[in-house]
Protein backbone atom coordinates (compact mmCIF):
# COMPACT_ATOMS: atom_id res chain seq x y z
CA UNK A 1 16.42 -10.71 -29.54
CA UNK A 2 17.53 -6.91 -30.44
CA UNK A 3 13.90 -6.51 -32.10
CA UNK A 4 11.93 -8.33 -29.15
CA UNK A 5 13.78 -6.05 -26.37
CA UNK A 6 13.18 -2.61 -28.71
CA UNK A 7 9.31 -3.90 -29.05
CA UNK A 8 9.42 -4.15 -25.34
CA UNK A 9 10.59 -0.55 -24.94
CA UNK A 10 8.38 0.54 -27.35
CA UNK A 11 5.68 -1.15 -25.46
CA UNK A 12 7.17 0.91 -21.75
CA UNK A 13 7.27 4.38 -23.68
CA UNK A 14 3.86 3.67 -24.54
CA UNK A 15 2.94 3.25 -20.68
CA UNK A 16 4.78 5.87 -19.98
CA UNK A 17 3.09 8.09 -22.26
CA UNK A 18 -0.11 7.56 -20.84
CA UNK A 19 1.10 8.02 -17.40
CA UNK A 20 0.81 4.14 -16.50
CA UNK A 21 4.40 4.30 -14.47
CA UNK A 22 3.84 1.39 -12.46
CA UNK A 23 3.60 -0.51 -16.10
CA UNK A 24 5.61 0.92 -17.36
CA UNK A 25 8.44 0.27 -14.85
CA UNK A 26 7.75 -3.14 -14.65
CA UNK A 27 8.24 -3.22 -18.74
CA UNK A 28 11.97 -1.22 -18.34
CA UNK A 29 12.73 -3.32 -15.83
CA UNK A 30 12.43 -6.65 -18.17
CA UNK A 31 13.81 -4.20 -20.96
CA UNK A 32 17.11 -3.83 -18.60
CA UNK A 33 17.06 -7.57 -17.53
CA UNK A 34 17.53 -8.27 -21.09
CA UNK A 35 19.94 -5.29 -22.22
CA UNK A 36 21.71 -4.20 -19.02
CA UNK A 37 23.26 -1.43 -21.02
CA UNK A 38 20.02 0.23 -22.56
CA UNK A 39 20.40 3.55 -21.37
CA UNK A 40 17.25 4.78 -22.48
CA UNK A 41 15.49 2.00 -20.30
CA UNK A 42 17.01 3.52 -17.67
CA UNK A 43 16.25 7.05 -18.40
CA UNK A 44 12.37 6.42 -19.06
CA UNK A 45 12.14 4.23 -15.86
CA UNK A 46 14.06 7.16 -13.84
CA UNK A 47 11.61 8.96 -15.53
CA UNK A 48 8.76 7.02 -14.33
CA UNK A 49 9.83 6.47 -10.63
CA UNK A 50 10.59 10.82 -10.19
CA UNK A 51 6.77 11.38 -11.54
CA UNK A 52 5.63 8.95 -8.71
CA UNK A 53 7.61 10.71 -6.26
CA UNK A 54 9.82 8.23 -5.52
CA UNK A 55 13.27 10.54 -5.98
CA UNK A 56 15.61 7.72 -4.52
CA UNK A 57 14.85 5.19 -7.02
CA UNK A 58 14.75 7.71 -9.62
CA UNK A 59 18.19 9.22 -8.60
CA UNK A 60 19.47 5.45 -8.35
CA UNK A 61 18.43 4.74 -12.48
CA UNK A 62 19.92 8.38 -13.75
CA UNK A 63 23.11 7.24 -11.34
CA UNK A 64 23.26 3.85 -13.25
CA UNK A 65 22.33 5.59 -17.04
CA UNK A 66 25.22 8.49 -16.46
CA UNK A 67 28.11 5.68 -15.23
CA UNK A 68 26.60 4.07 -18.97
CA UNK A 69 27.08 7.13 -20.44
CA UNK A 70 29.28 10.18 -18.60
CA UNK A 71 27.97 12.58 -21.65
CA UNK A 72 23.89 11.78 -21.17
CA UNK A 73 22.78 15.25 -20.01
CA UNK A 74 19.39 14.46 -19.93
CA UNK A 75 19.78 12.05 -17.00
CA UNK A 76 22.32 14.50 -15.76
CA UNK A 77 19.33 16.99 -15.80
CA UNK A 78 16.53 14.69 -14.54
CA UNK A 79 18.92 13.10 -11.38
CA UNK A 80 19.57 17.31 -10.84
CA UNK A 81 16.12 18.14 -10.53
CA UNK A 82 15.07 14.71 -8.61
CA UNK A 83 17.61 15.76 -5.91
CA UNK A 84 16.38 19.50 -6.26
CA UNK A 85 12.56 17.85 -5.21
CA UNK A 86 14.44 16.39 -2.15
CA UNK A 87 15.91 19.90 -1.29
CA UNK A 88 19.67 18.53 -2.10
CA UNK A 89 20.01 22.00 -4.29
CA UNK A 90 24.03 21.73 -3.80
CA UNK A 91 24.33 17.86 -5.69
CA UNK A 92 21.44 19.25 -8.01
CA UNK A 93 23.73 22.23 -8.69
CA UNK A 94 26.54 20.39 -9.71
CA UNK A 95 24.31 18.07 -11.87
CA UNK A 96 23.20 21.33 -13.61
CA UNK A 97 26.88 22.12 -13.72
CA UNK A 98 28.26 18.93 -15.21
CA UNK A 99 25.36 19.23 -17.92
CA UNK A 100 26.09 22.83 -18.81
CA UNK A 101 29.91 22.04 -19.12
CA UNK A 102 29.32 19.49 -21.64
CA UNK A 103 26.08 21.39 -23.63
CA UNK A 104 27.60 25.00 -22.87
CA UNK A 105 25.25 26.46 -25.35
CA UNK A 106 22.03 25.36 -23.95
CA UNK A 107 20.27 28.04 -22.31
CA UNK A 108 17.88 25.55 -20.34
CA UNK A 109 20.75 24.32 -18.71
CA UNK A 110 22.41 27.83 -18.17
CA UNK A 111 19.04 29.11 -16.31
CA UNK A 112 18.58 25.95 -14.01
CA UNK A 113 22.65 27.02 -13.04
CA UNK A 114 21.32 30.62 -12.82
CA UNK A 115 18.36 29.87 -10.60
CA UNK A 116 20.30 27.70 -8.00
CA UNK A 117 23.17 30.05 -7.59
CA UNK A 118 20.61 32.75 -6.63
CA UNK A 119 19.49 30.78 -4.21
């Protein structure tokens, strides 16, 4: 089953890749019905929904991918920047924040701090 559910994700990245989001959510989604705790699933369809647009769905699959994993700073980044597209700079902020403080050497994270607290 391990192999079938990694050919599966395989299968959404490649979607995903070629900017079919609508597949490719549909293919996470079966990806996370069979592996509830595949956090890159969860990632790549956050992923997916935020280049749609859709910034509450995306925000929902970071949420669920960060309570998997408190450390992930990439979803910690991409739920930052989905509620930075809805204008929510303050819970993007501390997104930023909570990504910095456990990567404190990454400068990408430093400057998205940096550019909010300008703000």
């Amino acid at each position: 089953m391990d192999n079938d559910v990694e050919e599966l994700f395989d299968q959404g990245i490649n979607k995903f890749n070629t900017d079919a989001y609508d597949e490719a959510i549909k293919i996470f989604k079966k990806v996370i019905e069979k592996n509830p705790n595949h956090s890159d699933a969860l990632y790549y369809r956050a992923l997916a929904w935020a280049n749609k647009g859709d910034y509450n769905q995306a925000i929902a699959d970071f949420t669920k991918a960060v309570e998997k994993d408190p450390f992930d700073t990439d979803s910690l980044i991409g739920r930052g920047e989905a509620w930075q597209s809805k204008g929510k700079s303050k819970r993007a902020l501390s997104d930023f924040k909570k990504a910095l403080s456990i990567d404190p050497d990454n400068p990408d994270y430093q400057k998205l701090v940096d550019d909010l607290e300008e703000k």
